[in-house]
Each structure stands twice: as structure tokens, then as C-alpha cells.
N, C-alpha and C. Protein backbone atom coordinates (compact mmCIF):
# COMPACT_ATOMS: atom_id res chain seq x y z
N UNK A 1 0.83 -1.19 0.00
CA UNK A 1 0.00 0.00 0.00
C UNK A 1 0.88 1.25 0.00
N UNK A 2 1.84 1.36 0.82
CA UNK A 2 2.76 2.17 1.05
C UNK A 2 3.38 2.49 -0.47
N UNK A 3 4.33 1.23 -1.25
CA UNK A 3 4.39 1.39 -2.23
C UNK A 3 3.78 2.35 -3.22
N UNK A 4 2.63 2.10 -3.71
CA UNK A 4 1.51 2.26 -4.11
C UNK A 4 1.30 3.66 -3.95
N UNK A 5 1.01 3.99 -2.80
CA UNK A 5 1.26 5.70 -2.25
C UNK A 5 2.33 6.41 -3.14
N UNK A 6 3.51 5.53 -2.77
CA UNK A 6 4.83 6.19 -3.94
C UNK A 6 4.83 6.41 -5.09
N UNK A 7 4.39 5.30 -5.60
CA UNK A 7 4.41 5.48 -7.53
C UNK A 7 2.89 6.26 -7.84
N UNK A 8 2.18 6.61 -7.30
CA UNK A 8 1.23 7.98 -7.70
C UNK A 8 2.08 9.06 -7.43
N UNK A 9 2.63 9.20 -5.87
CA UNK A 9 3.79 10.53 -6.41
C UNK A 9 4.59 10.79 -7.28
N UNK A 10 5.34 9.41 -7.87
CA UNK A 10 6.46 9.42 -8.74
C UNK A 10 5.50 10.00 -10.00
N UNK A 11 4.19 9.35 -10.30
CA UNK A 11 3.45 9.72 -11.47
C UNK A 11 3.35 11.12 -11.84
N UNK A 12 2.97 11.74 -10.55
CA UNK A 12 2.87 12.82 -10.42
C UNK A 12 3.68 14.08 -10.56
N UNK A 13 5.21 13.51 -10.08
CA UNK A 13 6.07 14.28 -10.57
C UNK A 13 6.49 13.94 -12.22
N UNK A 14 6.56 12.56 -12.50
CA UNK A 14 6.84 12.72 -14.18
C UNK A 14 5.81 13.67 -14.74
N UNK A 15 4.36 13.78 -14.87
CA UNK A 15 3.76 14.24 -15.04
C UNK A 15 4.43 15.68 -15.71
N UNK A 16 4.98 16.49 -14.61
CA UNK A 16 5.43 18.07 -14.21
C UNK A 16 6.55 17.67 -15.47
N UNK A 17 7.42 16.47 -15.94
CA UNK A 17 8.17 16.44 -16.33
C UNK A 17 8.15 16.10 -17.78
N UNK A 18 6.87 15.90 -18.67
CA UNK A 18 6.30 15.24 -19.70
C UNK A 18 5.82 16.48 -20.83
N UNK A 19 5.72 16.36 -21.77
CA UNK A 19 4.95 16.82 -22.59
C UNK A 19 3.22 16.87 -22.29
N UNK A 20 2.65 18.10 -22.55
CA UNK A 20 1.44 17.58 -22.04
C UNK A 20 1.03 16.98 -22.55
N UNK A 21 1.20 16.48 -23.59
CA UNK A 21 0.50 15.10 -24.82
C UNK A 21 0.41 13.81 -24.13
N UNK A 22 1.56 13.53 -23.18
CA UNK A 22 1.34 12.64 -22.49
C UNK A 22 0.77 12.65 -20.97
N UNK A 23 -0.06 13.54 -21.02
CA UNK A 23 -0.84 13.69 -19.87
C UNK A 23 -1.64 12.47 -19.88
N UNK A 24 -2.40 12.56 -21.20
CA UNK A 24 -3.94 11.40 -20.79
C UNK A 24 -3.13 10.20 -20.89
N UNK A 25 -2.22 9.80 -21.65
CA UNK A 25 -1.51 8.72 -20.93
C UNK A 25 -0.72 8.42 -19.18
N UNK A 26 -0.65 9.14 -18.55
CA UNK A 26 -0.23 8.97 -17.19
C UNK A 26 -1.52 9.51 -16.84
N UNK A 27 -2.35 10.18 -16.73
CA UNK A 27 -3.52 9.85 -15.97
C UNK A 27 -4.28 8.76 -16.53
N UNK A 28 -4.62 8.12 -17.20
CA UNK A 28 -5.37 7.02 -17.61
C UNK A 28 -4.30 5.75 -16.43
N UNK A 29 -3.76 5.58 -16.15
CA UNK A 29 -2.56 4.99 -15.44
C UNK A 29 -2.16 5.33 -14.10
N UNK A 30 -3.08 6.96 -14.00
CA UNK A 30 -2.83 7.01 -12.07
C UNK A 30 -3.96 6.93 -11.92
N UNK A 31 -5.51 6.87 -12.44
CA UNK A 31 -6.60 6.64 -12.45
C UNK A 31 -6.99 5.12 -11.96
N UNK A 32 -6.16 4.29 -12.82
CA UNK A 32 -6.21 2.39 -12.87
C UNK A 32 -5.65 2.31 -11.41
N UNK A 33 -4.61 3.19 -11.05
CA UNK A 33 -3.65 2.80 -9.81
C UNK A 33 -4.52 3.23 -8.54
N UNK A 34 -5.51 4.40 -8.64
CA UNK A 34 -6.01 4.67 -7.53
C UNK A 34 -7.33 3.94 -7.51
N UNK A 35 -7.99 3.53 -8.49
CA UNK A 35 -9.23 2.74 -8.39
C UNK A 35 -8.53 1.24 -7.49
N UNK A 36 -7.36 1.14 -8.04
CA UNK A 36 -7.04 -0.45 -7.13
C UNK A 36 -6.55 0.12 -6.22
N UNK A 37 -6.12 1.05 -5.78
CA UNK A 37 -6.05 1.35 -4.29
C UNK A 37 -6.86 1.34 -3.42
N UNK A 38 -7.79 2.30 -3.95
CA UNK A 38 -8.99 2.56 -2.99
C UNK A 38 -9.70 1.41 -2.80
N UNK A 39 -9.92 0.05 -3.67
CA UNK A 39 -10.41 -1.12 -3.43
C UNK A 39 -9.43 -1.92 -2.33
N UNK A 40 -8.72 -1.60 -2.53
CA UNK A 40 -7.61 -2.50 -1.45
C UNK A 40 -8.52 -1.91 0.24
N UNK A 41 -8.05 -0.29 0.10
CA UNK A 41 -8.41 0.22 0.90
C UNK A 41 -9.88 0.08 1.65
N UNK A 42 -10.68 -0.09 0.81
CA UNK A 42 -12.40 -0.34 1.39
C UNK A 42 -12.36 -1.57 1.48
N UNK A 43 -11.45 -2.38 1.24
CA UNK A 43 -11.96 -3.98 0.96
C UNK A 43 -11.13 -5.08 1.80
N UNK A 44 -9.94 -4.62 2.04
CA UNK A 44 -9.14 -5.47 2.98
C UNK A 44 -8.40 -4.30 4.06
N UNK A 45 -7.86 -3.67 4.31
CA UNK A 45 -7.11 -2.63 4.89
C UNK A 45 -8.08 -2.09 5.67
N UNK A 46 -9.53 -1.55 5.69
CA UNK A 46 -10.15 -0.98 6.48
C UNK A 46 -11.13 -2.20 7.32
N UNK A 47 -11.30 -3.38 6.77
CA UNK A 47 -11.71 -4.30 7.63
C UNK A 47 -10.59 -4.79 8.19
N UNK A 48 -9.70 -4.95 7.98
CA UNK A 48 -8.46 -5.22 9.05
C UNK A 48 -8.77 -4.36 10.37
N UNK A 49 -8.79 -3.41 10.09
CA UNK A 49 -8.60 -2.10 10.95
C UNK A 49 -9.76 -2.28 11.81
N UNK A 50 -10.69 -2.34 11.48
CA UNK A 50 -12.15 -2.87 12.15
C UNK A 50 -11.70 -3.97 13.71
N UNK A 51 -11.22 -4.75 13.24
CA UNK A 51 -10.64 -5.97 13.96
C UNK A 51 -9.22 -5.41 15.06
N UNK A 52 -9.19 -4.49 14.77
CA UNK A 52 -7.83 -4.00 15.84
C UNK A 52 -7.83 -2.87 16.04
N UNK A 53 -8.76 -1.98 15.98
CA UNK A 53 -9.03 -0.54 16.07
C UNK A 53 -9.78 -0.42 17.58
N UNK A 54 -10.15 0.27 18.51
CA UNK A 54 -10.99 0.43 19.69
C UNK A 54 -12.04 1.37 19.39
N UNK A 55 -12.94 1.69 19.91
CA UNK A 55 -13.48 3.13 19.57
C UNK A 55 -13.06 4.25 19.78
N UNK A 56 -12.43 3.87 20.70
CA UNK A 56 -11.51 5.37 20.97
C UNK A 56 -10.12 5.60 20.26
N UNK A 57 -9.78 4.96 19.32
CA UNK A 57 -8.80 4.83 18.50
C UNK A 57 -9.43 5.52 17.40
N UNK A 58 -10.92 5.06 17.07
CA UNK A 58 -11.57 5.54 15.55
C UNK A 58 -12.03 6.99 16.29
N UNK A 59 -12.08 7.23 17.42
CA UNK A 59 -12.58 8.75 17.70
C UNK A 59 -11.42 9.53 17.24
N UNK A 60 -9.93 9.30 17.90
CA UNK A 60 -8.81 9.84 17.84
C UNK A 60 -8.64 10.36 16.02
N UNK A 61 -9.16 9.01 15.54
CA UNK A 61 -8.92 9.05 14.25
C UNK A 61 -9.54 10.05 13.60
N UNK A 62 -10.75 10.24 13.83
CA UNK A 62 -12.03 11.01 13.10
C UNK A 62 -11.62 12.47 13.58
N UNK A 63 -11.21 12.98 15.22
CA UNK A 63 -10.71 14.05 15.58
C UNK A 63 -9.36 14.74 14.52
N UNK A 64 -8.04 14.05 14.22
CA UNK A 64 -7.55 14.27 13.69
C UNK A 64 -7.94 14.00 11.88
N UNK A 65 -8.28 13.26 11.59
CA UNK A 65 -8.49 14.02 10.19
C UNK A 65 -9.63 15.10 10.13
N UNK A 66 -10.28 15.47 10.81
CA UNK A 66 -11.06 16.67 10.79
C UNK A 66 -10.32 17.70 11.35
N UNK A 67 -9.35 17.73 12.20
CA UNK A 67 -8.02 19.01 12.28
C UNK A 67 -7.40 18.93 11.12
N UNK A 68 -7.31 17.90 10.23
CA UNK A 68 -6.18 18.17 9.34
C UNK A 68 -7.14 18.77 7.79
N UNK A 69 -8.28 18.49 8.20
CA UNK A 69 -8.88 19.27 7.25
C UNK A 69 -9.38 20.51 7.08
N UNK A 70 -9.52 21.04 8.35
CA UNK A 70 -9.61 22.33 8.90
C UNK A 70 -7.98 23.20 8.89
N UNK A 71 -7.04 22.39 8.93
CA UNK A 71 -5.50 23.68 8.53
C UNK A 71 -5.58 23.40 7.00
N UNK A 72 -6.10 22.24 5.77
CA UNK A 72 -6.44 22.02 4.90
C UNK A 72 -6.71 23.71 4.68
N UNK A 73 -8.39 23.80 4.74
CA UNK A 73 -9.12 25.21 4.63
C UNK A 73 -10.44 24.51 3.82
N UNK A 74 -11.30 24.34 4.63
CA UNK A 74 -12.97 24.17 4.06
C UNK A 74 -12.91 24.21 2.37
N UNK A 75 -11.96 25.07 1.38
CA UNK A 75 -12.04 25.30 -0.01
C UNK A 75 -11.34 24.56 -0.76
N UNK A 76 -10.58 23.42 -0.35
CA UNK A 76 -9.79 22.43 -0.59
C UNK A 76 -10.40 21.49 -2.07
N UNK A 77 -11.31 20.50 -0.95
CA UNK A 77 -12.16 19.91 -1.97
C UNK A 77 -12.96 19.91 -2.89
N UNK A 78 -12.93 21.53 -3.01
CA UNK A 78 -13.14 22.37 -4.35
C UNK A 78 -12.56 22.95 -5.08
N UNK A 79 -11.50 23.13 -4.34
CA UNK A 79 -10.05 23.39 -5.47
C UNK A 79 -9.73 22.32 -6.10
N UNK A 80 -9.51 21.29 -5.40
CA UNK A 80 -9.76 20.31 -6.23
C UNK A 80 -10.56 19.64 -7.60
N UNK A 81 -11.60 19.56 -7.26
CA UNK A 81 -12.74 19.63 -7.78
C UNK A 81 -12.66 20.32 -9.43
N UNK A 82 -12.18 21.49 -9.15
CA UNK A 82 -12.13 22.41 -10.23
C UNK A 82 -10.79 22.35 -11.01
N UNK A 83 -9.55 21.55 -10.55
CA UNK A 83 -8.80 21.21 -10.91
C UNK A 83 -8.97 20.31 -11.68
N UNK A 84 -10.00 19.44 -11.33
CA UNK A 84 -9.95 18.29 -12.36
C UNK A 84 -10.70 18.99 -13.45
N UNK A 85 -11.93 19.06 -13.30
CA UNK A 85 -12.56 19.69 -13.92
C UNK A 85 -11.44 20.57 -15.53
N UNK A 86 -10.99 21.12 -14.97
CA UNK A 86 -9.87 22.31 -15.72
C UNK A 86 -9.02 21.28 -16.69
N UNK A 87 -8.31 20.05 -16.06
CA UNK A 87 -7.51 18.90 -16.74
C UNK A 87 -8.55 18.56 -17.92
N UNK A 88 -9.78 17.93 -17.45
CA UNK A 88 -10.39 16.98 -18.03
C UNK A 88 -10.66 17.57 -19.49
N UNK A 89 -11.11 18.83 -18.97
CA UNK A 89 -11.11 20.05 -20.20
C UNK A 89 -10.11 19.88 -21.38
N UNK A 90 -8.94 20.21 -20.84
CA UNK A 90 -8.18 20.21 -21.27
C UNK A 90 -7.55 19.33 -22.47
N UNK A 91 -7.52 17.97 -21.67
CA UNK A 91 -6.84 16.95 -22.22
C UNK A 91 -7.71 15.69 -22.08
N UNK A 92 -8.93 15.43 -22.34
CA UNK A 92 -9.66 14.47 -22.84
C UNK A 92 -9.64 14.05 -24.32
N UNK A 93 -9.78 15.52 -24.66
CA UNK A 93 -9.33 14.99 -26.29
C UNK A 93 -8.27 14.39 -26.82
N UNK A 94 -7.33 14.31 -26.00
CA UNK A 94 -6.17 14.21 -26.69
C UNK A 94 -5.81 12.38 -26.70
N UNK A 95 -5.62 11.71 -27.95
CA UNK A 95 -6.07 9.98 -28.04
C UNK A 95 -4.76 9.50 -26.57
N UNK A 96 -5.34 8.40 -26.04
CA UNK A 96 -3.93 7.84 -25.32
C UNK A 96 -3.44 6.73 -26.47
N UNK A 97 -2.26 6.60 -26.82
CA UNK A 97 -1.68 5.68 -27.50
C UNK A 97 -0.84 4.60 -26.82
């Protein structure tokens, strides 16, 4: 998983380092990588966690990612949002080969 974490960053920096022509080719490819992540993640990794977590472990948990989304700034997941948005624009047209 950890891995996994890495080579979306690495993607991410080739990305910065590519022609944008090859954008929809490395996102078509960090897209595949995060759909099998996030399945890992909902599907084995968070029922693990279930099984060795306390409630007061998942409180701790829920407390801190809601601080970390609050130094984030409430406008985050809409910057986001509009980021993609702006890409998709962009470079949908363009064929992946």
C-alpha cells in the first residue's frame, strides 16, 4: 500500500516532467492505480482495521483528520474539484496511445 502511495507521487512528478501530450496517458494509469487502491483500501485494509481498532482509537482518528482538514481550509475539496474539472477540459481529447 505504502508502495503504491509512492508510484502515484512518482506519477505525479513525471507528469510536471512530460509533454502535455502525455498527460492522458499517465492519468489514464494514475486513475487504474487509484481505483485499485482505494479497493484494497475499502476492501481489505479498512476491515483489518475494524478488527484492531478500539473506539476510541476511531474517535482519535475522526478528531484528527477533521483538524487536518480544517488547517487544509474548508475550499480544498473544491479546489480540487475544479482542478480536475480544468484537466479533463483540457486533455480528454487528446487519443492515449
Amino acid at each position: 500500500m505504502v508502495h503504491e502511495h509512492d508510484e502515484g507521487r512518482s506519477m505525479e512528478a513525471a507528469l510536471d516532467e512530460r509533454h502535455p501530450s502525455d498527460f492522458a496517458l499517465y492519468a489514464d494509469h494514475y486513475v487504474q492505480l487509484l481505483q485499485d487502491h482505494i479497493a484494497k483500501e475499502d476492501n481489505i485494509l479498512f476491515a483489518k482495521a475494524e478488527t484492531v481498532l478500539t473506539v476510541e482509537d476511531d474517535e482519535a482518528l475522526f478528531a484528527r483528520f477533521n483538524q487536518i482538514e480544517q488547517e487544509m481550509g474548508e475550499e480544498t475539496p473544491e479546489r480540487f474539484h475544479r482542478l480536475v474539472d480544468t484537466l479533463a477540459s483540457r486533455y480528454l481529447s487528446i487519443p492515449v496511445s
